[in-house]
PDB file of N, CA and C in Angstrom:
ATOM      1  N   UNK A   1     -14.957   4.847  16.663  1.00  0.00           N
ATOM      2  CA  UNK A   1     -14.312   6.012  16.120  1.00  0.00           C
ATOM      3  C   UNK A   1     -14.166   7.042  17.240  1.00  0.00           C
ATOM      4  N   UNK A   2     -12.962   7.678  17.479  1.00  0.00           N
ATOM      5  CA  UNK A   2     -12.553   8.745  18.551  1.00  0.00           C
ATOM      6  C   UNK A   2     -13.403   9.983  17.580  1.00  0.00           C
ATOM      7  N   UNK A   3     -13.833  10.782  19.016  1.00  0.00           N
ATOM      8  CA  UNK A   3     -14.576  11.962  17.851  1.00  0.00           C
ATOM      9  C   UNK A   3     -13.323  12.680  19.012  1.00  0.00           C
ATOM     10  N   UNK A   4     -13.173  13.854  18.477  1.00  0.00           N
ATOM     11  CA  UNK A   4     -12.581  15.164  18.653  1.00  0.00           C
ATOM     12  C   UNK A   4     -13.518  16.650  18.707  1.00  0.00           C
ATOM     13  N   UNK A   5     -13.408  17.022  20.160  1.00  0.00           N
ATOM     14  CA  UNK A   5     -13.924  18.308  20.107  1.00  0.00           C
ATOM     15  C   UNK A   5     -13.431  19.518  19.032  1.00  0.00           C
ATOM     16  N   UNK A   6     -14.798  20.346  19.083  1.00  0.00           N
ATOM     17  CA  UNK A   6     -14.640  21.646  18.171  1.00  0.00           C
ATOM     18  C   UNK A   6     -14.684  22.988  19.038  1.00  0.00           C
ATOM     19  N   UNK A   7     -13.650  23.482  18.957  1.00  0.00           N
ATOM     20  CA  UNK A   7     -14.407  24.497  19.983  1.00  0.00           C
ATOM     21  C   UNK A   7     -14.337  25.700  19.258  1.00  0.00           C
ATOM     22  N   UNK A   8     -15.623  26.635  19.634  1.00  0.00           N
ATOM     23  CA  UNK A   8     -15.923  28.229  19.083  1.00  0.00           C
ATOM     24  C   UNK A   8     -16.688  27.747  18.562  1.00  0.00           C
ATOM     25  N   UNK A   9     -17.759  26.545  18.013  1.00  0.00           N
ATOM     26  CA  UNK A   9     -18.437  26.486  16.774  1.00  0.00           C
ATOM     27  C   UNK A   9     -19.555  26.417  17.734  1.00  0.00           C
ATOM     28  N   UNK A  10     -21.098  27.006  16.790  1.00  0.00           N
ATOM     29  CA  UNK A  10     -22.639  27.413  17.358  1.00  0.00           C
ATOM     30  C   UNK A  10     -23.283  26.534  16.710  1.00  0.00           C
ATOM     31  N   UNK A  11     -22.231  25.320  15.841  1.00  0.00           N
ATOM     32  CA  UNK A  11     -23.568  23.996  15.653  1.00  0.00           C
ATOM     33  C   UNK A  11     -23.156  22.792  16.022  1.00  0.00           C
ATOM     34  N   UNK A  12     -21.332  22.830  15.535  1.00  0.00           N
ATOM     35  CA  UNK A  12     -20.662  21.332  16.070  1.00  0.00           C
ATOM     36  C   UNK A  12     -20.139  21.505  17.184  1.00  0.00           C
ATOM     37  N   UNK A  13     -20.163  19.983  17.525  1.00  0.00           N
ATOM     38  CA  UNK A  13     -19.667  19.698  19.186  1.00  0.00           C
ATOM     39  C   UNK A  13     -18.162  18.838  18.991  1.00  0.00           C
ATOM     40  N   UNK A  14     -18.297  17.833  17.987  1.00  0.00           N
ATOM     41  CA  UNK A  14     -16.547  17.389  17.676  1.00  0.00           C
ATOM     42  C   UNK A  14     -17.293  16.547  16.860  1.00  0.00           C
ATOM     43  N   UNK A  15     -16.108  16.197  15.634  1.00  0.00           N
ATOM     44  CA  UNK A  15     -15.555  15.251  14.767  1.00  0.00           C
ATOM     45  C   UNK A  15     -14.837  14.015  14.812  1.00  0.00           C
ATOM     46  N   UNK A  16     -15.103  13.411  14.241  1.00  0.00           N
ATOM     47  CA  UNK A  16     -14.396  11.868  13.847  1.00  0.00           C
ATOM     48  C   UNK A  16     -14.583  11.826  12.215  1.00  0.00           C
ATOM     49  N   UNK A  17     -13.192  10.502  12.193  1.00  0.00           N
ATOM     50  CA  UNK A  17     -12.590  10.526  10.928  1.00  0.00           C
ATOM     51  C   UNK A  17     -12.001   9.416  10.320  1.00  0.00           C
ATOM     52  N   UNK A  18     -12.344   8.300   9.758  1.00  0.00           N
ATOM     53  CA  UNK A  18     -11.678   7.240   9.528  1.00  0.00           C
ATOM     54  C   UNK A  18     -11.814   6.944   7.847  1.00  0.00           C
ATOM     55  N   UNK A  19     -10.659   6.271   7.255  1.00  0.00           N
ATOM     56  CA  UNK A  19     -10.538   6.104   5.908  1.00  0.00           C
ATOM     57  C   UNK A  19     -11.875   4.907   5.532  1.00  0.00           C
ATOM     58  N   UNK A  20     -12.268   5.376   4.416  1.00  0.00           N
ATOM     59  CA  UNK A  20     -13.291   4.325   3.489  1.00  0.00           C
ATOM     60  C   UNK A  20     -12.876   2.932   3.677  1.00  0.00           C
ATOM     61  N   UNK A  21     -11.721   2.757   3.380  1.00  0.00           N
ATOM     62  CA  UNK A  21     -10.880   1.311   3.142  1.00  0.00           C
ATOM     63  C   UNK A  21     -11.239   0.898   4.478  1.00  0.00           C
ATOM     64  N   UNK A  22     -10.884   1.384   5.582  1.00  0.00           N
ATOM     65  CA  UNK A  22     -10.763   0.289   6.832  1.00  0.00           C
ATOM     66  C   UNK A  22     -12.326   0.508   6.923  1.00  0.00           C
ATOM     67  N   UNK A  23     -13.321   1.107   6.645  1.00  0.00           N
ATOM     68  CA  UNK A  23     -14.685   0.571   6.825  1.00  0.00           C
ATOM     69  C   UNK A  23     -15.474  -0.582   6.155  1.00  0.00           C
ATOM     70  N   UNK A  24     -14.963  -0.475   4.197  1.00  0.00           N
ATOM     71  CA  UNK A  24     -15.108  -1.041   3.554  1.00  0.00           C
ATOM     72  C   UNK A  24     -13.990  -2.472   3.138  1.00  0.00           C
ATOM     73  N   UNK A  25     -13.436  -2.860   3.952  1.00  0.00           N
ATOM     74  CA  UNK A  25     -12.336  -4.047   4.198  1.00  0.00           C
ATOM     75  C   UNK A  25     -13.130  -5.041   2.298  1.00  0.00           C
ATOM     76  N   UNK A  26     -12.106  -5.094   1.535  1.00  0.00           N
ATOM     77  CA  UNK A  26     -12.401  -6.448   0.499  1.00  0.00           C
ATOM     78  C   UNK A  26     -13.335  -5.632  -0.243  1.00  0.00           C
ATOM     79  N   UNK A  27     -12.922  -4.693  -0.475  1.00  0.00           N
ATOM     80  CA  UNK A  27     -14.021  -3.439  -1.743  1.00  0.00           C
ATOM     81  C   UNK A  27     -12.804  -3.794  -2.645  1.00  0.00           C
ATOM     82  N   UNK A  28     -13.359  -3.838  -4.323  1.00  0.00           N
ATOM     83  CA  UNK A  28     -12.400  -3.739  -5.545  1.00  0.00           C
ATOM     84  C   UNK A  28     -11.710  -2.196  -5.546  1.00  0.00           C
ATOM     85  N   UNK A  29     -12.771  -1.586  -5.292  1.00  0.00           N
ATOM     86  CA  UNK A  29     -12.073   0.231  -5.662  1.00  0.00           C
ATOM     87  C   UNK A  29     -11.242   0.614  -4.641  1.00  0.00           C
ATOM     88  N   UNK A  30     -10.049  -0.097  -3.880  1.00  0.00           N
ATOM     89  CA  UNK A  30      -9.485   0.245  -2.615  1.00  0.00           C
ATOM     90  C   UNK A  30      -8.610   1.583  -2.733  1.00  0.00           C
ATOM     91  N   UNK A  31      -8.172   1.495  -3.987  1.00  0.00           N
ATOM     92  CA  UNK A  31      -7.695   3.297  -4.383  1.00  0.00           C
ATOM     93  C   UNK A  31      -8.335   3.862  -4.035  1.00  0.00           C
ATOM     94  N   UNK A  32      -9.790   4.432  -4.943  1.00  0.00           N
ATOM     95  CA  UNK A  32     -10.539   5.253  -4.780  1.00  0.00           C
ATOM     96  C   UNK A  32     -11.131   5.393  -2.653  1.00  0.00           C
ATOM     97  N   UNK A  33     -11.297   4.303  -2.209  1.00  0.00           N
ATOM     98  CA  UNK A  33     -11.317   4.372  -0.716  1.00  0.00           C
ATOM     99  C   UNK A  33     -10.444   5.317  -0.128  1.00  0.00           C
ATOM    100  N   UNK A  34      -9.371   4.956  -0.282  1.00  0.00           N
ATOM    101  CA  UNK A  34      -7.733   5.624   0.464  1.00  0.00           C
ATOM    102  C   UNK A  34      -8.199   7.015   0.012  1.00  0.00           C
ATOM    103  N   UNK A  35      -9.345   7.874  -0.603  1.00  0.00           N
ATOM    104  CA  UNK A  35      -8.611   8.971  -1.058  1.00  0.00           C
ATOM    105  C   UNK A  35     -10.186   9.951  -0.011  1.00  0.00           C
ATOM    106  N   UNK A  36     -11.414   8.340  -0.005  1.00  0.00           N
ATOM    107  CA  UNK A  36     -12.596   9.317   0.832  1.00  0.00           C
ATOM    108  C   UNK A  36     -12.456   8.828   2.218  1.00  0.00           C
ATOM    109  N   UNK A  37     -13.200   8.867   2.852  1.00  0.00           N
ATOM    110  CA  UNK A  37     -13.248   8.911   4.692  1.00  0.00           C
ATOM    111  C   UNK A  37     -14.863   8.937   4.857  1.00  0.00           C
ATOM    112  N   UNK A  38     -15.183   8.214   6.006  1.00  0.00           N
ATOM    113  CA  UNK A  38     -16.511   8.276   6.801  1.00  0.00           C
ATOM    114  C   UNK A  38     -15.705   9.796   8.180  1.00  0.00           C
ATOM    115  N   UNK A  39     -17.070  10.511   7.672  1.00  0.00           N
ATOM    116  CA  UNK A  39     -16.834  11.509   8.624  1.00  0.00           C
ATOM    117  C   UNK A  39     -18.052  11.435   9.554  1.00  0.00           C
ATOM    118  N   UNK A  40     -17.505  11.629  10.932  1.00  0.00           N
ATOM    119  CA  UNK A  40     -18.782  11.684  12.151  1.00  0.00           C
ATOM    120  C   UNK A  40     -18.638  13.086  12.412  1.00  0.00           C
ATOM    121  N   UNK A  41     -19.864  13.672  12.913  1.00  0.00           N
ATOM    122  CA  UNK A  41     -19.752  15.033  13.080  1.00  0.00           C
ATOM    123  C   UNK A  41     -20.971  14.794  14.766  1.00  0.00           C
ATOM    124  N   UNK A  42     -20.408  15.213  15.702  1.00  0.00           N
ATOM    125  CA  UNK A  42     -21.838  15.723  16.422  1.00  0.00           C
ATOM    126  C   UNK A  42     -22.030  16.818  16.573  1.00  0.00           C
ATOM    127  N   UNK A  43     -23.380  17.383  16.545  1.00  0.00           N
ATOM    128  CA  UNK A  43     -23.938  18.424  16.824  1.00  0.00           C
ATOM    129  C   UNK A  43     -24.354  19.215  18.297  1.00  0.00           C
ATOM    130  N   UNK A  44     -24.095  19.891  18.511  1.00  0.00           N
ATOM    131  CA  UNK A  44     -24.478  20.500  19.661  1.00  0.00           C
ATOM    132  C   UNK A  44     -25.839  20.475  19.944  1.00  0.00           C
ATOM    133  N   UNK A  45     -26.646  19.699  19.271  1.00  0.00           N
ATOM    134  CA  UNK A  45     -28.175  19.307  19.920  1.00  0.00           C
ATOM    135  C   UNK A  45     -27.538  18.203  20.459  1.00  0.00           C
ATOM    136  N   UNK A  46     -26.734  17.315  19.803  1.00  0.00           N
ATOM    137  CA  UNK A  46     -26.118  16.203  20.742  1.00  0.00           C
ATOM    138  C   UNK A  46     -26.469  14.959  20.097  1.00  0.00           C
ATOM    139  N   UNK A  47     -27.047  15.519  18.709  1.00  0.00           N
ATOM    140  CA  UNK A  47     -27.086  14.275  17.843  1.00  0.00           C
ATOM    141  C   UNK A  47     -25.540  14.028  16.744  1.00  0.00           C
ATOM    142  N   UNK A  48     -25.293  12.507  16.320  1.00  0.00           N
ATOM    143  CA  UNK A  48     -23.980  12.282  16.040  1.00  0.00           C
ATOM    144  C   UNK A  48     -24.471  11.680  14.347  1.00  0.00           C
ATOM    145  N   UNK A  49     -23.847  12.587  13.090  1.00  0.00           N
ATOM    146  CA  UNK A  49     -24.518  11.744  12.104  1.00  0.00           C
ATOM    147  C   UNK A  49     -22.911  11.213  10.646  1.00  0.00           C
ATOM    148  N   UNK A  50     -23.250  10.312  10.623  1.00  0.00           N
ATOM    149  CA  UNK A  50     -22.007   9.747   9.723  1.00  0.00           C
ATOM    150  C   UNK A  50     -22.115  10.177   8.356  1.00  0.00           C
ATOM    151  N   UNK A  51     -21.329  10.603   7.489  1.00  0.00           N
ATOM    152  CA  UNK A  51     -20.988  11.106   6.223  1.00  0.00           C
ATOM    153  C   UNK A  51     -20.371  10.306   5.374  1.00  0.00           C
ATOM    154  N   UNK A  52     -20.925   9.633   3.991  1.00  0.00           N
ATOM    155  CA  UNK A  52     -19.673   8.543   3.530  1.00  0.00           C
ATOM    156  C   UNK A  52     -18.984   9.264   2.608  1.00  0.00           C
ATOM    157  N   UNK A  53     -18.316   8.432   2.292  1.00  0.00           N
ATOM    158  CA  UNK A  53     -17.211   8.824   0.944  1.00  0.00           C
ATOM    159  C   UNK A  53     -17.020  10.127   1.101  1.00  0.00           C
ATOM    160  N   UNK A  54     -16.502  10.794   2.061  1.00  0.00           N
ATOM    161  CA  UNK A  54     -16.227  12.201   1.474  1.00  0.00           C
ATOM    162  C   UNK A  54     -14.814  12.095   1.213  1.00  0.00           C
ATOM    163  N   UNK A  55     -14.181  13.229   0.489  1.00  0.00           N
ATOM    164  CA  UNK A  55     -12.708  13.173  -0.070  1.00  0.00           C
ATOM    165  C   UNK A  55     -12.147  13.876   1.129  1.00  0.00           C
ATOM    166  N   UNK A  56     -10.713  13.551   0.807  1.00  0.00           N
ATOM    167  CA  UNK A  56      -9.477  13.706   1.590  1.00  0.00           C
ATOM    168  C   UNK A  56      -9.847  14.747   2.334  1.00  0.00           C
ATOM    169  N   UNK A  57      -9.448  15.575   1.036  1.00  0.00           N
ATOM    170  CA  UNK A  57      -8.936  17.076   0.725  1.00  0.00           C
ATOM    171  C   UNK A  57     -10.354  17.960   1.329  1.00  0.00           C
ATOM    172  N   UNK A  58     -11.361  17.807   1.090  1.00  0.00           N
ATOM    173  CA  UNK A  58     -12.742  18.537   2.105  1.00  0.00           C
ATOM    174  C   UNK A  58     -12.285  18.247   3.240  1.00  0.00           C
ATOM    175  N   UNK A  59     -12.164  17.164   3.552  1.00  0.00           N
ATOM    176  CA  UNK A  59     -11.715  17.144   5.459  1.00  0.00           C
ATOM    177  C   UNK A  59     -11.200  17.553   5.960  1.00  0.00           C
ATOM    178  N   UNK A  60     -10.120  17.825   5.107  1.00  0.00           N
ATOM    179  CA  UNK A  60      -8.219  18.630   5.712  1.00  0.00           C
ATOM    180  C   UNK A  60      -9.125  20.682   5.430  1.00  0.00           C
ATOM    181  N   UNK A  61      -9.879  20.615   4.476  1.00  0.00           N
ATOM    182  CA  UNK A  61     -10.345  21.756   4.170  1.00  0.00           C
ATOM    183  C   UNK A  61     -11.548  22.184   5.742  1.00  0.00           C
ATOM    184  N   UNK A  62     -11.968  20.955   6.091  1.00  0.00           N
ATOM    185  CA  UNK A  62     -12.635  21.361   7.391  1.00  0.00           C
ATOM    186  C   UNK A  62     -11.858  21.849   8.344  1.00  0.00           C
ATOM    187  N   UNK A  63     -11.016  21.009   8.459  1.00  0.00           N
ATOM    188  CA  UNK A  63     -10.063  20.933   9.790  1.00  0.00           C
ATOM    189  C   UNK A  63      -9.435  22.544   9.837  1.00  0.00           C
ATOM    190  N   UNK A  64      -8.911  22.624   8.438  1.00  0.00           N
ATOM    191  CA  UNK A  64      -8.414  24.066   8.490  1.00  0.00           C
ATOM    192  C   UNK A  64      -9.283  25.319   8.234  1.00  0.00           C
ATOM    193  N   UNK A  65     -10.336  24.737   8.411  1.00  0.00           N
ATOM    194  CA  UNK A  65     -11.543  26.160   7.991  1.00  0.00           C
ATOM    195  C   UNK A  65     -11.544  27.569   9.249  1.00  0.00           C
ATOM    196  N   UNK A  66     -11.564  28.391   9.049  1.00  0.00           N
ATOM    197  CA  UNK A  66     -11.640  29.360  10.370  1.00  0.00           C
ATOM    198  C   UNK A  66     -12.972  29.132  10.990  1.00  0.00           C
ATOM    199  N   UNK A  67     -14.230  28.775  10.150  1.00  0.00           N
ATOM    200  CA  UNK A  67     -15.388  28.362  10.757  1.00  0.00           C
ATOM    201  C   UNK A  67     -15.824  27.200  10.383  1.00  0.00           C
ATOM    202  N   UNK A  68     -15.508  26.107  10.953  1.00  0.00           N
ATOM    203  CA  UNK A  68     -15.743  24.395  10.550  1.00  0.00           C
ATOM    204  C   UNK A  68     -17.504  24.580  10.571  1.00  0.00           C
ATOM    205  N   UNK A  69     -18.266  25.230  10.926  1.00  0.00           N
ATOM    206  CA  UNK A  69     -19.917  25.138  11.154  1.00  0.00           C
ATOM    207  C   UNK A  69     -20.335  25.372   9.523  1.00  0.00           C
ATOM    208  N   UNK A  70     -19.376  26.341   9.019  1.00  0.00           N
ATOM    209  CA  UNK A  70     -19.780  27.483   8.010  1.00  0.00           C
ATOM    210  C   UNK A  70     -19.304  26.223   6.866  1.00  0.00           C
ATOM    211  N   UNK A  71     -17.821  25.612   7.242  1.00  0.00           N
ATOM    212  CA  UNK A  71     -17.660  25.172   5.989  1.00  0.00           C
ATOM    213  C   UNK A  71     -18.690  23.269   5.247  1.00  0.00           C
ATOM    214  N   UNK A  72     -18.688  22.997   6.647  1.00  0.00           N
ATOM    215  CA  UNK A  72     -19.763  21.694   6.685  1.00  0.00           C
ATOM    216  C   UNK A  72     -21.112  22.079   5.899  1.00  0.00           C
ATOM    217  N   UNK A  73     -21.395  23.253   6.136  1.00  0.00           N
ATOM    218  CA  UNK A  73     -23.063  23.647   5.461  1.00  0.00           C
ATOM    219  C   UNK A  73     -22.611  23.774   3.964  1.00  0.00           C
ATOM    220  N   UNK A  74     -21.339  24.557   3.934  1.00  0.00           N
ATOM    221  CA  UNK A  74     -21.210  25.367   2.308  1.00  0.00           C
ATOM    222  C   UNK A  74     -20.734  24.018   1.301  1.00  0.00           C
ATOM    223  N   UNK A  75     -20.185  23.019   2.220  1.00  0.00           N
ATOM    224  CA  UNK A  75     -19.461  22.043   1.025  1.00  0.00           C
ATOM    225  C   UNK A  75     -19.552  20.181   1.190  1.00  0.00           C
ATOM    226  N   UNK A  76     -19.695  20.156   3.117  1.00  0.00           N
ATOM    227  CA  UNK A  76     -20.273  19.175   2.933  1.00  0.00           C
ATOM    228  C   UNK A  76     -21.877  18.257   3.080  1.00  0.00           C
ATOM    229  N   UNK A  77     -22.808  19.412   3.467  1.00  0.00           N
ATOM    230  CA  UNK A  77     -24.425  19.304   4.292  1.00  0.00           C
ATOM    231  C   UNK A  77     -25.060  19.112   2.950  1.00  0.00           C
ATOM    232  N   UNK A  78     -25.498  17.611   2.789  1.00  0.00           N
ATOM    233  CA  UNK A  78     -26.645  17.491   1.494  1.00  0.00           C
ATOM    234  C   UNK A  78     -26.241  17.283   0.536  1.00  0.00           C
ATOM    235  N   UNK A  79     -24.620  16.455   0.568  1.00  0.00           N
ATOM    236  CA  UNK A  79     -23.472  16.550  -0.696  1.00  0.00           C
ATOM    237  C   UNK A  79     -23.256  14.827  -0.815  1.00  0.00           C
ATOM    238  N   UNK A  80     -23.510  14.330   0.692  1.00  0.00           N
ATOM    239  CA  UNK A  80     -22.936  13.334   0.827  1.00  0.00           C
ATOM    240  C   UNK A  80     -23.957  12.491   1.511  1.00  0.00           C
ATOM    241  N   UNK A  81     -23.605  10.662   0.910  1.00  0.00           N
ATOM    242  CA  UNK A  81     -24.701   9.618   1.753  1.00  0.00           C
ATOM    243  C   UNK A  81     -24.616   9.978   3.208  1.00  0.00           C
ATOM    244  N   UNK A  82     -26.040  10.472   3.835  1.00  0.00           N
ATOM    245  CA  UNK A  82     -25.396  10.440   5.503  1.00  0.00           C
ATOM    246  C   UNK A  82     -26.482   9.314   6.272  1.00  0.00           C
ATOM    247  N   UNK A  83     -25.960   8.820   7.320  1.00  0.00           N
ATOM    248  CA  UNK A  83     -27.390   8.502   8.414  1.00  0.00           C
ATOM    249  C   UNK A  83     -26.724   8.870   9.647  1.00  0.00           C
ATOM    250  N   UNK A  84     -27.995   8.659  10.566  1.00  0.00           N
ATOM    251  CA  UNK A  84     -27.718   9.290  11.949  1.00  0.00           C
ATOM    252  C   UNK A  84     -26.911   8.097  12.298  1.00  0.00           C
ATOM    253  N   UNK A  85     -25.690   8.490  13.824  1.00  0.00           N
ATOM    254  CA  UNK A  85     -25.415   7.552  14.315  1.00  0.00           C
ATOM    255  C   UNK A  85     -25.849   6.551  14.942  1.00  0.00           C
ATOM    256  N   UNK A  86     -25.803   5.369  15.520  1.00  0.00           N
ATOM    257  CA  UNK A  86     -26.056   4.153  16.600  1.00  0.00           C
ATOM    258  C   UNK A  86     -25.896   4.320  17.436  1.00  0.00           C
ATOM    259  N   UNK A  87     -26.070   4.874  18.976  1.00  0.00           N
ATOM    260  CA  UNK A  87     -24.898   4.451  20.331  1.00  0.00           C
ATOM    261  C   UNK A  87     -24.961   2.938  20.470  1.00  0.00           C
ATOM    262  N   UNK A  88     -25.652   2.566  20.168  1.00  0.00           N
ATOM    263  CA  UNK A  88     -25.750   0.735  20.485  1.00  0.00           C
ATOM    264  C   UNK A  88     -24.170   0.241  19.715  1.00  0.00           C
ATOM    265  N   UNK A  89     -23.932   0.746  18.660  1.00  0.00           N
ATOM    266  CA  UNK A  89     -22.462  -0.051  17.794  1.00  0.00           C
ATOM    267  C   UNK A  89     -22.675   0.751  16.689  1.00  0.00           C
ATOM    268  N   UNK A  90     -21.903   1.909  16.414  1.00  0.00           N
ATOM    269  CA  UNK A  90     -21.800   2.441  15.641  1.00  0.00           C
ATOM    270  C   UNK A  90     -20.966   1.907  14.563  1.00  0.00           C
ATOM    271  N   UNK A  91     -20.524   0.847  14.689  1.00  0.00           N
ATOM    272  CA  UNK A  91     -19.457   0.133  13.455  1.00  0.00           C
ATOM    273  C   UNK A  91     -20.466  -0.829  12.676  1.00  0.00           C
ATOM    274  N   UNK A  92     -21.394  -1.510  13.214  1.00  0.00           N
ATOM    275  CA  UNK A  92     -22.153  -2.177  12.397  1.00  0.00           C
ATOM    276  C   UNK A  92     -23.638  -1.146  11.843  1.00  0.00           C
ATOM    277  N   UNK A  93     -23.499  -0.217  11.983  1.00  0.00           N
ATOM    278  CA  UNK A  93     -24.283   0.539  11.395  1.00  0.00           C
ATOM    279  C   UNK A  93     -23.400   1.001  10.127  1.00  0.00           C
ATOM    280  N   UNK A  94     -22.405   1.540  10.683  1.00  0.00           N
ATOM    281  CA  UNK A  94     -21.842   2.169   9.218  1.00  0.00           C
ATOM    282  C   UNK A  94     -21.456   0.926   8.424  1.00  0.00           C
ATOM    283  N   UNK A  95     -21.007  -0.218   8.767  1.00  0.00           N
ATOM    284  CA  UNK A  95     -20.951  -1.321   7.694  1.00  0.00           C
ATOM    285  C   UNK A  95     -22.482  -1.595   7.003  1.00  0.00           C
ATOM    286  N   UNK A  96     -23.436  -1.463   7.379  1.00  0.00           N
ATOM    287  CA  UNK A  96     -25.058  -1.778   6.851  1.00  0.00           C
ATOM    288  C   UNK A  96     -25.242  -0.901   5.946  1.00  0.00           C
ATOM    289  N   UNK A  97     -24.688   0.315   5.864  1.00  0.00           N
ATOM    290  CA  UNK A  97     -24.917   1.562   5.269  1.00  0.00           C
ATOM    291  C   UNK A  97     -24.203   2.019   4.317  1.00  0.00           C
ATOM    292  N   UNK A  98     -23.184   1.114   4.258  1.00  0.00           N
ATOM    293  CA  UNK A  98     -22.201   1.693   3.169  1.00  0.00           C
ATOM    294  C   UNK A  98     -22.652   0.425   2.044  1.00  0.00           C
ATOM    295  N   UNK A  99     -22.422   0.812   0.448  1.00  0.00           N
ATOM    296  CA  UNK A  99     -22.634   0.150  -0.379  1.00  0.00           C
ATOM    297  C   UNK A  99     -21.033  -0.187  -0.786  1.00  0.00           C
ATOM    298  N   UNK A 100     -20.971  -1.570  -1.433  1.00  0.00           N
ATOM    299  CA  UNK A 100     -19.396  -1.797  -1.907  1.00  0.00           C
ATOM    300  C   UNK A 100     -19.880  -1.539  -3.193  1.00  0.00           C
ATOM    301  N   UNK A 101     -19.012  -0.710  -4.290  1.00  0.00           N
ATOM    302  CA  UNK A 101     -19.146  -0.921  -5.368  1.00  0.00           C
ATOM    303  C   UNK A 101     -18.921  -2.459  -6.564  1.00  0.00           C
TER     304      UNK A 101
END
Protein backbone atom coordinates (compact mmCIF):
# COMPACT_ATOMS: atom_id res chain seq x y z
CA UNK A 1 0.00 0.00 0.00
CA UNK A 2 1.45 3.63 -1.10
CA UNK A 3 1.03 5.74 2.11
CA UNK A 4 0.81 9.52 1.37
CA UNK A 5 2.23 12.27 3.43
CA UNK A 6 0.23 14.66 5.81
CA UNK A 7 1.54 17.75 6.27
CA UNK A 8 0.71 20.46 9.27
CA UNK A 9 -0.51 17.51 11.39
CA UNK A 10 1.20 17.08 15.36
CA UNK A 11 0.26 13.26 15.28
CA UNK A 12 0.09 11.89 11.56
CA UNK A 13 2.93 11.41 9.31
CA UNK A 14 0.83 10.01 5.99
CA UNK A 15 -1.98 7.75 4.98
CA UNK A 16 -2.81 4.84 2.86
CA UNK A 17 -5.96 3.58 1.43
CA UNK A 18 -7.18 0.57 -0.32
CA UNK A 19 -10.81 -0.89 -0.91
CA UNK A 20 -12.07 -3.97 1.43
CA UNK A 21 -12.77 -6.00 -1.79
CA UNK A 22 -9.20 -6.09 -3.16
CA UNK A 23 -8.05 -7.15 0.45
CA UNK A 24 -10.84 -9.48 0.98
CA UNK A 25 -10.71 -11.16 -2.80
CA UNK A 26 -13.92 -14.19 -2.79
CA UNK A 27 -15.90 -12.47 0.34
CA UNK A 28 -19.95 -13.04 -0.32
CA UNK A 29 -20.62 -9.32 0.94
CA UNK A 30 -18.52 -7.77 -2.08
CA UNK A 31 -21.08 -4.76 -2.09
CA UNK A 32 -20.83 -4.01 1.30
CA UNK A 33 -16.65 -4.19 0.69
CA UNK A 34 -16.75 -1.58 -2.31
CA UNK A 35 -18.32 0.86 0.12
CA UNK A 36 -15.37 0.25 3.36
CA UNK A 37 -11.47 0.51 2.87
CA UNK A 38 -8.42 -0.71 5.04
CA UNK A 39 -6.97 2.54 6.14
CA UNK A 40 -3.07 2.82 7.11
CA UNK A 41 -2.28 5.77 9.04
CA UNK A 42 1.43 6.43 10.37
CA UNK A 43 2.13 8.29 13.19
CA UNK A 44 4.73 10.63 13.80
CA UNK A 45 6.23 8.35 16.58
CA UNK A 46 6.75 6.38 13.35
CA UNK A 47 4.52 3.65 14.16
CA UNK A 48 2.11 2.48 11.05
CA UNK A 49 -1.39 0.94 12.26
CA UNK A 50 -4.17 -0.57 9.82
CA UNK A 51 -7.95 0.25 10.26
CA UNK A 52 -10.59 -2.24 8.74
CA UNK A 53 -13.82 -1.72 7.26
CA UNK A 54 -14.00 1.82 7.56
CA UNK A 55 -16.64 3.55 5.16
CA UNK A 56 -16.10 5.49 2.08
CA UNK A 57 -17.47 8.57 3.10
CA UNK A 58 -15.19 8.93 6.73
CA UNK A 59 -12.16 8.73 4.48
CA UNK A 60 -13.15 11.32 1.88
CA UNK A 61 -14.33 13.14 5.34
CA UNK A 62 -10.55 12.71 6.47
CA UNK A 63 -9.00 13.71 3.44
CA UNK A 64 -11.09 16.85 3.48
CA UNK A 65 -10.86 17.60 7.19
CA UNK A 66 -8.95 21.02 7.94
CA UNK A 67 -7.34 18.94 10.82
CA UNK A 68 -6.97 15.14 9.66
CA UNK A 69 -5.23 14.55 13.52
CA UNK A 70 -8.52 16.05 15.05
CA UNK A 71 -10.80 14.21 12.75
CA UNK A 72 -9.11 10.47 13.12
CA UNK A 73 -9.50 10.88 17.11
CA UNK A 74 -13.24 12.38 16.86
CA UNK A 75 -14.59 9.65 14.33
CA UNK A 76 -12.21 7.16 13.50
CA UNK A 77 -9.69 6.19 16.93
CA UNK A 78 -11.46 3.17 18.88
CA UNK A 79 -14.38 2.89 16.21
CA UNK A 80 -12.73 0.46 14.13
CA UNK A 81 -10.89 -3.34 14.06
CA UNK A 82 -7.22 -1.99 14.11
CA UNK A 83 -3.64 -3.80 14.45
CA UNK A 84 -0.29 -2.42 14.21
CA UNK A 85 1.46 -2.72 10.93
CA UNK A 86 4.21 -5.54 9.65
CA UNK A 87 7.36 -4.06 7.85
CA UNK A 88 8.19 -7.72 7.15
CA UNK A 89 4.74 -7.92 4.55
CA UNK A 90 2.22 -5.89 5.42
CA UNK A 91 -0.29 -7.70 2.97
CA UNK A 92 -0.21 -10.95 4.73
CA UNK A 93 -0.83 -9.40 7.92
CA UNK A 94 -3.82 -7.56 6.88
CA UNK A 95 -5.12 -10.79 5.11
CA UNK A 96 -4.63 -12.78 8.79
CA UNK A 97 -6.56 -10.02 10.33
CA UNK A 98 -9.38 -9.45 8.45
CA UNK A 99 -12.43 -11.78 9.09
CA UNK A 100 -14.63 -12.81 5.81
CA UNK A 101 -18.08 -12.68 6.74
Amino acid sequence: MNLFPIRGSALLEAYGWEPMAAVREGSSSLRRLRETGLLCLEFKTGEKWYYFDVPVVLFEGFLSAASRGAYFSAHIRGRFNETPAEESDPTVRVYQASTVD
